[in-house]
Protein backbone atom coordinates (compact mmCIF):
# COMPACT_ATOMS: atom_id res chain seq x y z
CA UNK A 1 15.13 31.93 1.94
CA UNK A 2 12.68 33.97 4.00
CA UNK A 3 12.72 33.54 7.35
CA UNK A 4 9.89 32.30 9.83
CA UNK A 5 8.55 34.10 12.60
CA UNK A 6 10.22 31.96 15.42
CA UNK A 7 13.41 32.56 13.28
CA UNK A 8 12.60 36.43 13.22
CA UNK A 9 11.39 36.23 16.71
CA UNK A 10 14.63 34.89 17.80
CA UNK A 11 16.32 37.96 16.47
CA UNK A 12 14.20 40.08 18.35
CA UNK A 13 14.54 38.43 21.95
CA UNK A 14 18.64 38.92 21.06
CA UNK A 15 18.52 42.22 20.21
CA UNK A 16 16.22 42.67 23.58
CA UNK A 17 18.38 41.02 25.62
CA UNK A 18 21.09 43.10 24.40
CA UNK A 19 19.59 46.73 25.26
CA UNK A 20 17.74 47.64 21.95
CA UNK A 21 14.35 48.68 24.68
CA UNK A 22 12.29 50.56 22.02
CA UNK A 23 9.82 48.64 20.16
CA UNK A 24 9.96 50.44 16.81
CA UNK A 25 13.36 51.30 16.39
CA UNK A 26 14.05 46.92 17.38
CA UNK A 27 11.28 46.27 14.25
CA UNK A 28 13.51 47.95 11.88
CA UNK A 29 16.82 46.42 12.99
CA UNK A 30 15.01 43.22 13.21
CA UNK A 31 14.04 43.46 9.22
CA UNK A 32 17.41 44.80 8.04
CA UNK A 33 19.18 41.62 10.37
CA UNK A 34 16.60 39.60 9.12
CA UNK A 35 16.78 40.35 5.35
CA UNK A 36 20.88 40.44 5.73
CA UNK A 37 20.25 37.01 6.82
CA UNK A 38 18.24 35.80 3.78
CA UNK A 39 20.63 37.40 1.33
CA UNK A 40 23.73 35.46 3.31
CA UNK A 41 22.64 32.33 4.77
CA UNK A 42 21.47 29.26 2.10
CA UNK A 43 20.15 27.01 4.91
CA UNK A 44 18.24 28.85 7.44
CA UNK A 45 17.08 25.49 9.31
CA UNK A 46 20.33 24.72 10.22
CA UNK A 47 21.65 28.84 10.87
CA UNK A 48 18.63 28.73 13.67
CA UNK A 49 19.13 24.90 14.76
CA UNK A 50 18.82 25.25 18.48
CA UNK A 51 22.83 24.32 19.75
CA UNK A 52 22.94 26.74 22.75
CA UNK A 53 25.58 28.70 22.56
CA UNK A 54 27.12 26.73 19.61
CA UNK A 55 24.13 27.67 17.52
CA UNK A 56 25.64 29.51 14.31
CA UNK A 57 22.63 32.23 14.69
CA UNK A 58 23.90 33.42 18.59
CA UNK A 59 27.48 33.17 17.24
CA UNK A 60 26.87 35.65 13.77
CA UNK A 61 24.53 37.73 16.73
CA UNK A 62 27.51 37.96 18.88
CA UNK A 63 30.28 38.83 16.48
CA UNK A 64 27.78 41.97 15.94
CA UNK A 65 26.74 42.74 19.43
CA UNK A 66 28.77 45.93 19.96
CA UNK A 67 27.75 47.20 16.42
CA UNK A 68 24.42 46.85 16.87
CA UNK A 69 24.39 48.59 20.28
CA UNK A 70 25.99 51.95 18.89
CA UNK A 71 23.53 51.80 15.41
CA UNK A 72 20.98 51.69 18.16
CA UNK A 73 22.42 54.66 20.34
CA UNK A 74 22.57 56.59 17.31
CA UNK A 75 18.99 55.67 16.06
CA UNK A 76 18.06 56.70 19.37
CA UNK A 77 19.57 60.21 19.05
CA UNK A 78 18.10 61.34 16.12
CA UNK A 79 14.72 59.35 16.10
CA UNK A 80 13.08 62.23 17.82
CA UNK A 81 13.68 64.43 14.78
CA UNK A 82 12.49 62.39 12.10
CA UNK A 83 9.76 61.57 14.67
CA UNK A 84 8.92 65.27 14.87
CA UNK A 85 9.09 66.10 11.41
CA UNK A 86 6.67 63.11 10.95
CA UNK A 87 4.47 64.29 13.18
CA UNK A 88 4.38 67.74 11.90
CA UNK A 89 3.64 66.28 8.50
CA UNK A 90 0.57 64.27 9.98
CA UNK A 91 -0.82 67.47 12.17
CA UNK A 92 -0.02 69.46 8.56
CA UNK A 93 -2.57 67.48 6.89
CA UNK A 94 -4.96 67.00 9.49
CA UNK A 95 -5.19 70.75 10.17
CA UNK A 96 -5.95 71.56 6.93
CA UNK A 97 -9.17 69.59 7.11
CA UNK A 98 -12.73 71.45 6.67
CA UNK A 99 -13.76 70.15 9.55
CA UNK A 100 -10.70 71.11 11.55
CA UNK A 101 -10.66 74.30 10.32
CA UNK A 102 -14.37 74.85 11.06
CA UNK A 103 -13.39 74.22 14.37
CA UNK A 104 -10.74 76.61 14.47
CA UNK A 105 -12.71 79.46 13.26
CA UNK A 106 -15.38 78.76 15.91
CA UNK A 107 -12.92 78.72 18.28
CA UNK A 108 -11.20 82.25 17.17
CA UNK A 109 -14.69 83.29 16.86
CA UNK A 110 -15.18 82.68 20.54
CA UNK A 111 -12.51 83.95 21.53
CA UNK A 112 -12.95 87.58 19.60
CA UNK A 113 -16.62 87.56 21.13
CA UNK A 114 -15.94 87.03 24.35
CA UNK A 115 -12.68 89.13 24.54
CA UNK A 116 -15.22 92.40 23.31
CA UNK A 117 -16.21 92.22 26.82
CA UNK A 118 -13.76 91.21 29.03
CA UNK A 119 -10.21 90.58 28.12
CA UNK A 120 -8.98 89.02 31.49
CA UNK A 121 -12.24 86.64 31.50
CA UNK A 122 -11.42 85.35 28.32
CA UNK A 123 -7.67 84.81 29.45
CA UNK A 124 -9.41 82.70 32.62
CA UNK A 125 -12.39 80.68 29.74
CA UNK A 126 -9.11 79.94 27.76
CA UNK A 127 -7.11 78.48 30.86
CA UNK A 128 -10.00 76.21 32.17
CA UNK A 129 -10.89 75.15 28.40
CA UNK A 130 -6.52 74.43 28.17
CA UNK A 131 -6.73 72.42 30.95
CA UNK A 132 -10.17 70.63 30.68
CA UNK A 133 -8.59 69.70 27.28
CA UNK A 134 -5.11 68.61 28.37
CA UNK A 135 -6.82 66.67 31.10
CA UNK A 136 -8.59 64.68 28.60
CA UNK A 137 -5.19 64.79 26.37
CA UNK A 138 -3.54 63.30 29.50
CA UNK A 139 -6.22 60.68 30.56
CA UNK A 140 -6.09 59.29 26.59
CA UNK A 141 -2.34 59.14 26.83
CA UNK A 142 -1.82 57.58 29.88
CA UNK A 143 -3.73 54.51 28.56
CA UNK A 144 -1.61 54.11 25.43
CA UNK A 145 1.51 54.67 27.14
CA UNK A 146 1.15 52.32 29.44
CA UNK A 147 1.00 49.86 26.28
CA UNK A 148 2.67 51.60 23.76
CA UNK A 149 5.06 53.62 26.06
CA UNK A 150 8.52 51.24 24.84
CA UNK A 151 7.89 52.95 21.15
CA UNK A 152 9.85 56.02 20.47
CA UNK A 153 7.20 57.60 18.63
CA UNK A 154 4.35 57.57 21.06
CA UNK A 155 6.80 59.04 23.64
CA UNK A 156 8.00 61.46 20.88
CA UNK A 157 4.01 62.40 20.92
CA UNK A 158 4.12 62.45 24.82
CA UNK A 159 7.11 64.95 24.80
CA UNK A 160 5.81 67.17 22.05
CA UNK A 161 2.14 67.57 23.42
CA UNK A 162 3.81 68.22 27.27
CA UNK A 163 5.82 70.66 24.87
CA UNK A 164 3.05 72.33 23.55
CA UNK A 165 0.94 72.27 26.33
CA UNK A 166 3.11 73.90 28.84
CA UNK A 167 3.43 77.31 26.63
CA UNK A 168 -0.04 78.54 26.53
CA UNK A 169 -0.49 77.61 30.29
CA UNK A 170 2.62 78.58 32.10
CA UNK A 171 4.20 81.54 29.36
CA UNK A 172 1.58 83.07 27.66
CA UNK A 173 -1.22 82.15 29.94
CA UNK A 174 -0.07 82.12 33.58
CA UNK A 175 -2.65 81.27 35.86
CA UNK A 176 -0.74 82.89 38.59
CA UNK A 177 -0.40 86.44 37.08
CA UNK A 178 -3.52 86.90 35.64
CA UNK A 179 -5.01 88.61 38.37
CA UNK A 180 -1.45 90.79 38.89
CA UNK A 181 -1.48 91.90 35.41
CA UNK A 182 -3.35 95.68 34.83
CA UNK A 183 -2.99 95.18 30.86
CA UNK A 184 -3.39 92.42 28.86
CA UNK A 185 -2.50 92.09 25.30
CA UNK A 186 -5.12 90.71 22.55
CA UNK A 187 -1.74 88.33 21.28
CA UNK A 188 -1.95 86.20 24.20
CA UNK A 189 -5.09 85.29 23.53
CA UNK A 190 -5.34 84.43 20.31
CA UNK A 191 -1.41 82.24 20.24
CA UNK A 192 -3.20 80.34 23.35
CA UNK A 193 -6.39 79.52 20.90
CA UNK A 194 -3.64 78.50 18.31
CA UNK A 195 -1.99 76.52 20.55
CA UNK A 196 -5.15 74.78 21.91
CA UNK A 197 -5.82 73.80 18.50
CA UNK A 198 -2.23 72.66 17.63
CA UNK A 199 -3.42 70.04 20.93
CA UNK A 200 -6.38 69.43 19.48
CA UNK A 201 -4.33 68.42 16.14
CA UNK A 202 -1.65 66.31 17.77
CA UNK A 203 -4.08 64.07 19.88
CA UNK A 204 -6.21 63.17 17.10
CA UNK A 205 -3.30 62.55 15.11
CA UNK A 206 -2.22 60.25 17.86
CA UNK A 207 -5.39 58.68 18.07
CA UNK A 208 -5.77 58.02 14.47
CA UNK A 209 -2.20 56.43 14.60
CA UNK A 210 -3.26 54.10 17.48
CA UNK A 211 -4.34 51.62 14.93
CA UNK A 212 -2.02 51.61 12.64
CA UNK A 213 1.08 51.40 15.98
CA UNK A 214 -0.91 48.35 17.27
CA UNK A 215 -1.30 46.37 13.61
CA UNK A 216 2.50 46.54 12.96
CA UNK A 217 3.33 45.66 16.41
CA UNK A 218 1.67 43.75 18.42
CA UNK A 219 3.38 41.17 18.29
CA UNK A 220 6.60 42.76 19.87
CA UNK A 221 3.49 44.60 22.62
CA UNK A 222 2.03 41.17 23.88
């Protein structure tokens, strides 16, 4: 018998109260509970029927308390991968985009053009674009984190973009040795236009995920 939403909800607030904090990863063990449930249980009504601590449902939740909390440790651990690979998939196919790529190719054009007659000034055009974008970037993600920041793929998107975004500006770029530096090599400044546009990629990736996050749960985000 499939369950109702208080019933499901119920499963939720348990596995809640019992340390499962990210949204996403509690909506999957919340369906597999909840369909083990249905495949098990004949009378639902009575599984659920509100006994305090005598009720049948906190008992069966209890007997599988420490179980659940080391499935969700080890969710935890390698969610960031499958999260990553994911997201690499989604940036794959987003990149590959005519549009997308037009804007890539105006951006390397840009960048060729204006390194013809100065190098170091590009290096400089390419820092203040970097962080013009990743203040942007930053602005639009502190706004869904703040909602969505208790699922572990928007923070896996946090974590890769402050990944990604640290490189260009702090290895390849360095704001603070660009004036030291006598020679600079054409490289840098065509990985930091690669990496502006793998930024570019992952936000509107993001963004274009935004609906799809809120629609499956917002009922676990209210």
């Amino acid at each position: 018998m499939e369950l109702t939403q208080e019933q499901t909800k119920k499963i939720n607030d348990f596995l809640e109260g019992i340390g499962v904090d990210y949204i996403d990863i509690r909506y999957e063990m919340v369906d597999h509970i909840a369909s083990e449930i249905e495949e098990k249980v004949s009378d639902t009504d009575a599984f659920f029927e509100n006994q305090r601590f005598q009720t049948i449902f906190v008992k069966y939740m209890l007997s599988k308390k420490d179980a659940l909390q080391k499935k969700y440790q080890k969710i935890v651990k390698r969610k960031f991968w499958t999260d990553t690979k994911k997201i690499s998939v989604n940036a794959f196919k987003e990149g590959i985009k005519v549009k997308n790529l037009t804007f890539l190719t105006l951006l390397i054009t840009l960048t060729y053009s204006l390194s013809l007659f100065n190098v170091k000034n590009t290096l400089i055009v390419l820092f203040i674009l970097s962080v013009a974008l990743y203040s942007y970037n930053g602005y639009t993600l502190h706004r869904i984190f703040k909602k969505y920041g208790h699922i572990k793929l928007v923070q896996s998107y946090t974590l890769l973009l402050g990944f990604i975004s640290y490189i260009p500006l702090y290895i390849i770029n360095n704001p603070f040795t660009i004036y030291s530096e006598k020679h600079f090599e054409l490289w840098k400044l065509y990985t930091h236009t690669i990496f502006i546009y793998l930024v570019f990629l992952l936000c509107k990736v993001l963004l274009s995920q935004k609906n799809k996050i809120n629609a499956k749960y917002q009922y676990l985000t209210e």
